[in-house]
Protein backbone atom coordinates (compact mmCIF):
# COMPACT_ATOMS: atom_id res chain seq x y z
CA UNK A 1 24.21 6.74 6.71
CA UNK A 2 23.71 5.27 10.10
CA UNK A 3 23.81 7.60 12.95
CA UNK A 4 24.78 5.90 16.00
CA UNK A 5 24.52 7.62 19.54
CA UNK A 6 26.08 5.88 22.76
CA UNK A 7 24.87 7.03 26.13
CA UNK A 8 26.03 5.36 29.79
CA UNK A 9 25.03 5.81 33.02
CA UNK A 10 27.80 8.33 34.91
CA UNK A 11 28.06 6.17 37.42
CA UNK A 12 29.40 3.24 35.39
CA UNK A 13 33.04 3.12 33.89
CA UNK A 14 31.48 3.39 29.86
CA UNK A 15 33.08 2.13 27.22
CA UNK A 16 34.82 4.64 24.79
CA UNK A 17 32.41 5.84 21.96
CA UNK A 18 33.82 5.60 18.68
CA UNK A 19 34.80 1.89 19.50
CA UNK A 20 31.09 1.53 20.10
CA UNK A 21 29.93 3.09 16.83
CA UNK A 22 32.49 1.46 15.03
CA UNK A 23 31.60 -2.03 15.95
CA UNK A 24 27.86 -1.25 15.98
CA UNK A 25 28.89 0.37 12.21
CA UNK A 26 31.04 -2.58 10.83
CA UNK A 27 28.02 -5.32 11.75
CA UNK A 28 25.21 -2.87 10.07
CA UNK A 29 27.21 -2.34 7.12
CA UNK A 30 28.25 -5.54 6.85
CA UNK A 31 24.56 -6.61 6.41
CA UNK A 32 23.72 -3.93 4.04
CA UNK A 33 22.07 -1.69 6.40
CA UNK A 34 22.17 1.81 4.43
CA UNK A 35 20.90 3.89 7.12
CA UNK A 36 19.31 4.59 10.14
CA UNK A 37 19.50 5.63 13.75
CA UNK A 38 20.88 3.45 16.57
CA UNK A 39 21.18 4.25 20.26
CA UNK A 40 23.24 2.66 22.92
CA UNK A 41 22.30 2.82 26.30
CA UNK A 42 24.89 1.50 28.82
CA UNK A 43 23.24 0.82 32.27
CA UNK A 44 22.92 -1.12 35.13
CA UNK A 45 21.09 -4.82 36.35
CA UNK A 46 18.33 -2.76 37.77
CA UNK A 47 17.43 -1.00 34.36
CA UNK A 48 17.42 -3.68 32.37
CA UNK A 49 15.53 -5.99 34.80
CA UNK A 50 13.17 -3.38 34.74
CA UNK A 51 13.04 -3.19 30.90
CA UNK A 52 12.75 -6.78 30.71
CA UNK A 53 9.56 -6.72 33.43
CA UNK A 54 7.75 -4.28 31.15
CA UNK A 55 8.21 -5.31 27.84
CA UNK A 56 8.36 -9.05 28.27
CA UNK A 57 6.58 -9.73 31.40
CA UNK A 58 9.75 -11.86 32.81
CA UNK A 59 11.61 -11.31 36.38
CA UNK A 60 14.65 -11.64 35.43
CA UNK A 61 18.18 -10.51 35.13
CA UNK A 62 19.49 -10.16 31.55
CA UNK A 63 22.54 -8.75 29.91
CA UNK A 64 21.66 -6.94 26.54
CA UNK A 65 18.10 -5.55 25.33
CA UNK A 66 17.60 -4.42 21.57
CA UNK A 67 14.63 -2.94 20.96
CA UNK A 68 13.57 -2.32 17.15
CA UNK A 69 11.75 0.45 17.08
CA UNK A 70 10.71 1.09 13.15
CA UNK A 71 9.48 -1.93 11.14
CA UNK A 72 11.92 -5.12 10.67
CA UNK A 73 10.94 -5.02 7.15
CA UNK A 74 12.53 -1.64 6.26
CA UNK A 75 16.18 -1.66 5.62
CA UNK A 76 16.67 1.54 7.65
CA UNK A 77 17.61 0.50 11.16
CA UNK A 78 15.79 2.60 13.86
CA UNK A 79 16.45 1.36 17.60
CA UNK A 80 18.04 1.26 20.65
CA UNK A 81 20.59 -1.42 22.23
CA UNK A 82 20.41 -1.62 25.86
CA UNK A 83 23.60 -2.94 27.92
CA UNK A 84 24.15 -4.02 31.63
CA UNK A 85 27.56 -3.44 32.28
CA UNK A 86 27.43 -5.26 35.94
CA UNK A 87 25.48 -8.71 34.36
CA UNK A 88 28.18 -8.29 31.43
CA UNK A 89 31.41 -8.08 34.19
CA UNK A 90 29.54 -10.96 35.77
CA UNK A 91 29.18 -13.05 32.65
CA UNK A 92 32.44 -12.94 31.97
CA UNK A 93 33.87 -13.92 35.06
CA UNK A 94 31.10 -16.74 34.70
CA UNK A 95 32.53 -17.41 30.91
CA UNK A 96 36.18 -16.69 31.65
CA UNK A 97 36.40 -14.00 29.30
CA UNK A 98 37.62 -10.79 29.56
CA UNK A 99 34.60 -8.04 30.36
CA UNK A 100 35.90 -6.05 27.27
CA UNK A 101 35.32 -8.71 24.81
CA UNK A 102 31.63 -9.75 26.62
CA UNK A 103 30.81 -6.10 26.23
CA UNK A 104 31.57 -6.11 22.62
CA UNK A 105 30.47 -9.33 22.57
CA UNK A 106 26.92 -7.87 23.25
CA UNK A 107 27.44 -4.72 21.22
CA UNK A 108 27.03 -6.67 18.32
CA UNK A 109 24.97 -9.09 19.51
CA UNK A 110 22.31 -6.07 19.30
CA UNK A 111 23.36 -4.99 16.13
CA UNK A 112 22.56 -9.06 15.23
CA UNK A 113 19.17 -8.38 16.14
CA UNK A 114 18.78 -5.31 13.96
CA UNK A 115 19.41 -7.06 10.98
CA UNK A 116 17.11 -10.44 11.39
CA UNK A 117 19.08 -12.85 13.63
CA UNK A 118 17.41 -14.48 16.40
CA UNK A 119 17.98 -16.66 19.31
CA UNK A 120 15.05 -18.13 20.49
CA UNK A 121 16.07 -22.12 19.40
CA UNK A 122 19.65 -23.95 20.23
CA UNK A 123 20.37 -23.75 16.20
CA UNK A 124 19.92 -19.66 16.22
CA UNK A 125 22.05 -19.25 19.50
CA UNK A 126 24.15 -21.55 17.71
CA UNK A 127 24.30 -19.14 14.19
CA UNK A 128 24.47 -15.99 16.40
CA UNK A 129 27.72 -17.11 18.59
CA UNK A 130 29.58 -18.01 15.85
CA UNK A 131 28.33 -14.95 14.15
CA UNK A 132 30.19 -13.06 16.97
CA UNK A 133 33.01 -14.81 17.23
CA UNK A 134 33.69 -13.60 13.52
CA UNK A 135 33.04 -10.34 14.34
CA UNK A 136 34.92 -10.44 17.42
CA UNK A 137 37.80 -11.83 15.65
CA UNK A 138 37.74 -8.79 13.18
CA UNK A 139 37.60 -6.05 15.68
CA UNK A 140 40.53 -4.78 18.79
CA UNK A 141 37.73 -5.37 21.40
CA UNK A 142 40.79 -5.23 23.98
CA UNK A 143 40.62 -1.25 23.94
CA UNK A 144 36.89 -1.05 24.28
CA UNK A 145 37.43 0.71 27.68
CA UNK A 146 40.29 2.75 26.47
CA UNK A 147 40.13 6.73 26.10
C-alpha cells in the first residue's frame, strides 16, 4: 500500500487532500508501484527556490521538486513532491490554463518521476506531457481546490 501524506503552507489556499492522494495514487498504481510512502509539500516560490539552490546549485525559480528519497531501483516508492502554488498560478496564466489543472498537472508530474520518467531531453519532456495529458484526461482536476 502506498501511504500518501499532503501538507501546505497555511498561508496558501491548498488543494483538497484526497484529490491529491488520489491522483498521486492512480499514477503509482498505474505503474505498478505496490507500496511506499509519498509526501506532498505545497509551498511557496521562496521554498522551492531555496530547495532548488541547495540541491542543484541553480538560482532559479521552479514549479515542482520530487525528491526520491529510497533507491530508484526498489519498487517501493519513498519521497517527497514539492509544489509552488504561486509559480503554478503563474504558469498557468503564462499557459492559459486553468491553475487547477497546472496544479494537478504537476501532482503527477512528481508521481512521473517516482516511477522512472525524466525530462532532461526535448523527446522525454515530450513522453512526460503527453503522459499527463492522459492522466489529466482521466481525472476531475476541476475540483482540485474544492472542500
Amino acid at each position: 500500500m502506498i501511504n500518501i501524506s499532503v501538507d501546505c503552507d497555511p498561508a496558501l489556499d491548498c488543494p483538497n487532500e484526497k484529490m491529491v492522494t488520489d491522483f498521486a495514487s492512480s499514477v503509482l498504481n498505474n505503474h505498478e508501484t505496490p507500496g511506499g510512502e509519498v509526501t506532498f509539500i505545497f509551498g511557496s516560490d521562496e521554498l522551492l527556490s531555496d530547495l532548488k539552490k541547495e540541491f542543484f546549485h541553480k538560482d532559479q525559480w521552479t514549479d515542482v521538486i520530487a525528491f526520491r528519497l529510497n533507491d530508484t531501483e526498489e519498487k517501493d516508492v519513498e519521497g517527497e513532491v514539492y509544489i509552488s502554488l504561486p509559480r503554478a498560478q503563474e504558469n498557468a496564466a503564462s499557459f492559459g490554463e486553468p491553475f487547477e489543472k497546472e496544479v494537478a498537472r504537476l501532482i503527477i508530474h512528481g508521481c512521473l518521476h517516482f516511477v522512472g520518467f525524466d525530462d532532461e531531453s526535448e523527446e522525454e519532456k515530450i513522453e512526460m506531457t503527453e503522459m499527463e495529458n492522459n492522466y489529466l484526461s482521466q481525472v476531475n482536476w476541476q475540483k482540485l481546490f474544492e472542500n
